[in-house]
N, C-alpha and C. Protein backbone atom coordinates (compact mmCIF):
# COMPACT_ATOMS: atom_id res chain seq x y z
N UNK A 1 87.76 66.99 137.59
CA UNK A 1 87.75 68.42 137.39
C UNK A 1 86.41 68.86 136.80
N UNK A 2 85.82 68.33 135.74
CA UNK A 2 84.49 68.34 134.83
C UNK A 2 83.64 68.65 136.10
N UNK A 3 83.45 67.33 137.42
CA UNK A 3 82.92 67.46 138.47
C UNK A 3 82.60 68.70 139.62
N UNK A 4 83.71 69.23 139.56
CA UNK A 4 83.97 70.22 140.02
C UNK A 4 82.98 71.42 139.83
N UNK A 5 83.53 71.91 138.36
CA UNK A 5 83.18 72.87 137.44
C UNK A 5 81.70 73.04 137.32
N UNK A 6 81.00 71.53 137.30
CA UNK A 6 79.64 71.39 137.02
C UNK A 6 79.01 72.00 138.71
N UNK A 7 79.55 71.54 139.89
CA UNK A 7 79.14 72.02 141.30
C UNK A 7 78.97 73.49 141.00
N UNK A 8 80.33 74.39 140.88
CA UNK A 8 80.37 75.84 140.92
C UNK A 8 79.24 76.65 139.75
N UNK A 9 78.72 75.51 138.32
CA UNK A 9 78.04 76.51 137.91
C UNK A 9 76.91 76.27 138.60
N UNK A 10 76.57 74.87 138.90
CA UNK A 10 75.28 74.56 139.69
C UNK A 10 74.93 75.76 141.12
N UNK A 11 76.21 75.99 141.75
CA UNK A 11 76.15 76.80 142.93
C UNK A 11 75.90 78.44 142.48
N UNK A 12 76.19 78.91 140.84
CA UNK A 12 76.16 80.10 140.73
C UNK A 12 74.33 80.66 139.95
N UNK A 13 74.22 79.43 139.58
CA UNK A 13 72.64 79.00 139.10
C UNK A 13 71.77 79.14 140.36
N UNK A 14 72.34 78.73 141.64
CA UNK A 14 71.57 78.66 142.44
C UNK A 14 71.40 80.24 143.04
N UNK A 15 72.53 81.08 143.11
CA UNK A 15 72.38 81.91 143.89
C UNK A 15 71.78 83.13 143.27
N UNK A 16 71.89 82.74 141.78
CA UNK A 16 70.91 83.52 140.69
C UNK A 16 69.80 83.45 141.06
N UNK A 17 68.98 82.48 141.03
CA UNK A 17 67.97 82.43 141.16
C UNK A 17 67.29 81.70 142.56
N UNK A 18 68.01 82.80 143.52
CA UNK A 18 67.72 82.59 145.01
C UNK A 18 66.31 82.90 145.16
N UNK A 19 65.56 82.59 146.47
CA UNK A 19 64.49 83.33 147.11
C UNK A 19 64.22 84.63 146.94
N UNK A 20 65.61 85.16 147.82
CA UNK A 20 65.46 86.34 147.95
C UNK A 20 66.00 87.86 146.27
N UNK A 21 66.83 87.00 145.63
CA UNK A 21 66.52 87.25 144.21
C UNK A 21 65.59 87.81 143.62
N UNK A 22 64.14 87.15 143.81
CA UNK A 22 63.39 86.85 142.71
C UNK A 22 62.31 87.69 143.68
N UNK A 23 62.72 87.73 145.29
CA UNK A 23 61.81 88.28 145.76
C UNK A 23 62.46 90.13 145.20
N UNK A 24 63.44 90.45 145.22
CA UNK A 24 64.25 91.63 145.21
C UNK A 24 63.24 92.32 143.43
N UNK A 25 63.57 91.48 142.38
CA UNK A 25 63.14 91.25 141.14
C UNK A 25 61.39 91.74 141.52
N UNK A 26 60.89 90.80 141.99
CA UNK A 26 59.45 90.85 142.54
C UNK A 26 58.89 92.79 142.80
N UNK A 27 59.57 92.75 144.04
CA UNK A 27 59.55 94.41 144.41
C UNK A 27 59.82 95.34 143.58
N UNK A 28 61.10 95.10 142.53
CA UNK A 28 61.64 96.50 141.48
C UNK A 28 60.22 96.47 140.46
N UNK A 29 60.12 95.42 140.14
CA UNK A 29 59.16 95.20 139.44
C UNK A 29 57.72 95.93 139.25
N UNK A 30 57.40 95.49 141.01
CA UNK A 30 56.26 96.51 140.97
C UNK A 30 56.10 97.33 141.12
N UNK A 31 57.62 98.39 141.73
CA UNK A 31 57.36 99.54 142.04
C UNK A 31 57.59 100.13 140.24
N UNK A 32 58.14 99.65 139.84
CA UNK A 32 58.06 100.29 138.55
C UNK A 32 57.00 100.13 137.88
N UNK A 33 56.29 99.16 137.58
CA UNK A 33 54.90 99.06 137.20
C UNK A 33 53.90 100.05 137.92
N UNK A 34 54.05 100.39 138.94
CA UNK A 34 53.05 101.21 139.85
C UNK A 34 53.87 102.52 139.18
N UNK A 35 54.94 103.00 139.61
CA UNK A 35 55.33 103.87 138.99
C UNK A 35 54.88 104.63 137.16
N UNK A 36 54.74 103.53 136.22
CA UNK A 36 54.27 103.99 134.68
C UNK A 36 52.53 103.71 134.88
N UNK A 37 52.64 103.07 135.60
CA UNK A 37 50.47 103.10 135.37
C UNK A 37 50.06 103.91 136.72
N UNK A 38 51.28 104.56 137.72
CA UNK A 38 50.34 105.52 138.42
C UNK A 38 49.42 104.67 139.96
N UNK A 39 49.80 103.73 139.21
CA UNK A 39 49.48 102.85 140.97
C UNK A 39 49.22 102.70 141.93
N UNK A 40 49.17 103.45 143.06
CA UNK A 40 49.39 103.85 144.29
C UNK A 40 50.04 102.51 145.05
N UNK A 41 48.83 101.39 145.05
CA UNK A 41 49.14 99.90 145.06
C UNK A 41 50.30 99.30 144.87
N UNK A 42 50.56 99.53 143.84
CA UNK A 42 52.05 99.12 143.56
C UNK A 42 52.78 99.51 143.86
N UNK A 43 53.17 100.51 144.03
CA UNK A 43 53.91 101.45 144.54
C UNK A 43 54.41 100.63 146.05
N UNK A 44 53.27 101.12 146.53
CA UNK A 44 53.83 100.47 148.01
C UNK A 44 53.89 99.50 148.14
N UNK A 45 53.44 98.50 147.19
CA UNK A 45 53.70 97.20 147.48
C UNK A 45 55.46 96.68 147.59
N UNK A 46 55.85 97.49 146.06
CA UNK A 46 57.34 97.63 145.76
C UNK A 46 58.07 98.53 147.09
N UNK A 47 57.53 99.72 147.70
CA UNK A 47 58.31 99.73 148.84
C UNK A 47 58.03 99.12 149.91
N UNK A 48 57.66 97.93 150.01
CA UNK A 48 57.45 96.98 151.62
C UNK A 48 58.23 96.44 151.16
N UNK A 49 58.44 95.44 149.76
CA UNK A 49 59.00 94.21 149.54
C UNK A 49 60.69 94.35 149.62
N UNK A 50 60.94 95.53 149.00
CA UNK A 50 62.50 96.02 148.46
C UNK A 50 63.13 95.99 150.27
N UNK A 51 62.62 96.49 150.86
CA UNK A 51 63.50 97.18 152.14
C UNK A 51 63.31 95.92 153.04
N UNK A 52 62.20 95.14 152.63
CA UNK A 52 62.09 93.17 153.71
C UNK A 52 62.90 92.64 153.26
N UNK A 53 63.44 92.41 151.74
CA UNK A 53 64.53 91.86 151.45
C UNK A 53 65.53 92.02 152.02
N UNK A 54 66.16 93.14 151.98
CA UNK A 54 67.40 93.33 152.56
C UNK A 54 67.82 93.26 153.53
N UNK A 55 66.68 93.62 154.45
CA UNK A 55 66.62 93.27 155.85
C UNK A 55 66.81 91.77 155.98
N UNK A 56 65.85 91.31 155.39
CA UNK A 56 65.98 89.30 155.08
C UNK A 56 67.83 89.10 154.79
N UNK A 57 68.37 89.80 153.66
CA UNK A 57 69.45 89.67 153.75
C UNK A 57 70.70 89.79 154.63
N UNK A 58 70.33 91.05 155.18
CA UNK A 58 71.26 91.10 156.34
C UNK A 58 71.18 90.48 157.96
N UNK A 59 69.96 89.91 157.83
CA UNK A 59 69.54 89.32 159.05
C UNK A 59 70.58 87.83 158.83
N UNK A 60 69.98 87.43 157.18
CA UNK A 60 70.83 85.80 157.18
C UNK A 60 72.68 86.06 157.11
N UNK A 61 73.13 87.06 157.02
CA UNK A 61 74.34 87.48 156.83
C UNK A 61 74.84 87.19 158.41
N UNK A 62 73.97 87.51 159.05
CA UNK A 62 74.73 87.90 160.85
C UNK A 62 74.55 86.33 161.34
N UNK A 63 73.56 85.81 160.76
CA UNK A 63 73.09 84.37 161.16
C UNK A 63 74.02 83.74 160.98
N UNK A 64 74.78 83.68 159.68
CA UNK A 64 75.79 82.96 159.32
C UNK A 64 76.80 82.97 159.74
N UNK A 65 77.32 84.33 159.79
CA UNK A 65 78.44 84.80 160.31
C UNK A 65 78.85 84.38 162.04
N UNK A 66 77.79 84.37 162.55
CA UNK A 66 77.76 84.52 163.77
C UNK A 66 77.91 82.21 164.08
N UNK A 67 76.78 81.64 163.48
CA UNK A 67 77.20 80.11 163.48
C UNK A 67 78.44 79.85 162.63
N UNK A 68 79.48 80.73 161.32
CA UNK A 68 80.84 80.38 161.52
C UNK A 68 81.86 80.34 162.58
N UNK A 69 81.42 81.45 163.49
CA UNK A 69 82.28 82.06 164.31
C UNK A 69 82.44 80.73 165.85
N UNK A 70 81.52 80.14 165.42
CA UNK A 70 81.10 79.35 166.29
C UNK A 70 81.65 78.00 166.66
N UNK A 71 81.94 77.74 164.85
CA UNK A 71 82.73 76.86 164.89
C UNK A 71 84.16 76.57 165.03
């Protein structure tokens, strides 16, 4: 059971600190930084990154979905 328990936090550790996480983190980040220092740069950097993510996300969502369906 110990075994177990240790997988699921390992698996919730992981999805914390996913790719696309840190990329999501990455983007808020700078658009808010561009946002208090006025940025322009940042700014848009934070709106390319925010809206690729999600797209990244929902692209791997259909990926998955679509090789469960499969099986």
């Amino acid at each position: 059971m110990d075994s177990n328990k240790q997988l699921q936090e390992a698996s919730l550790i992981g999805r914390l600190l996913s790719l696309e996480a840190l990329l999501m983190l990455m983007g808020a980040a700078s658009l808010l930084y561009g946002m208090i220092t006025g940025s322009l740069l940042h700014i848009c950097w934070g709106l390319i990154i925010i809206p690729g993510v999600l797209l990244i996300i929902k692209i791997r969502r259909e990926r998955r979905r679509k090789n469960n369906n499969l099986t």
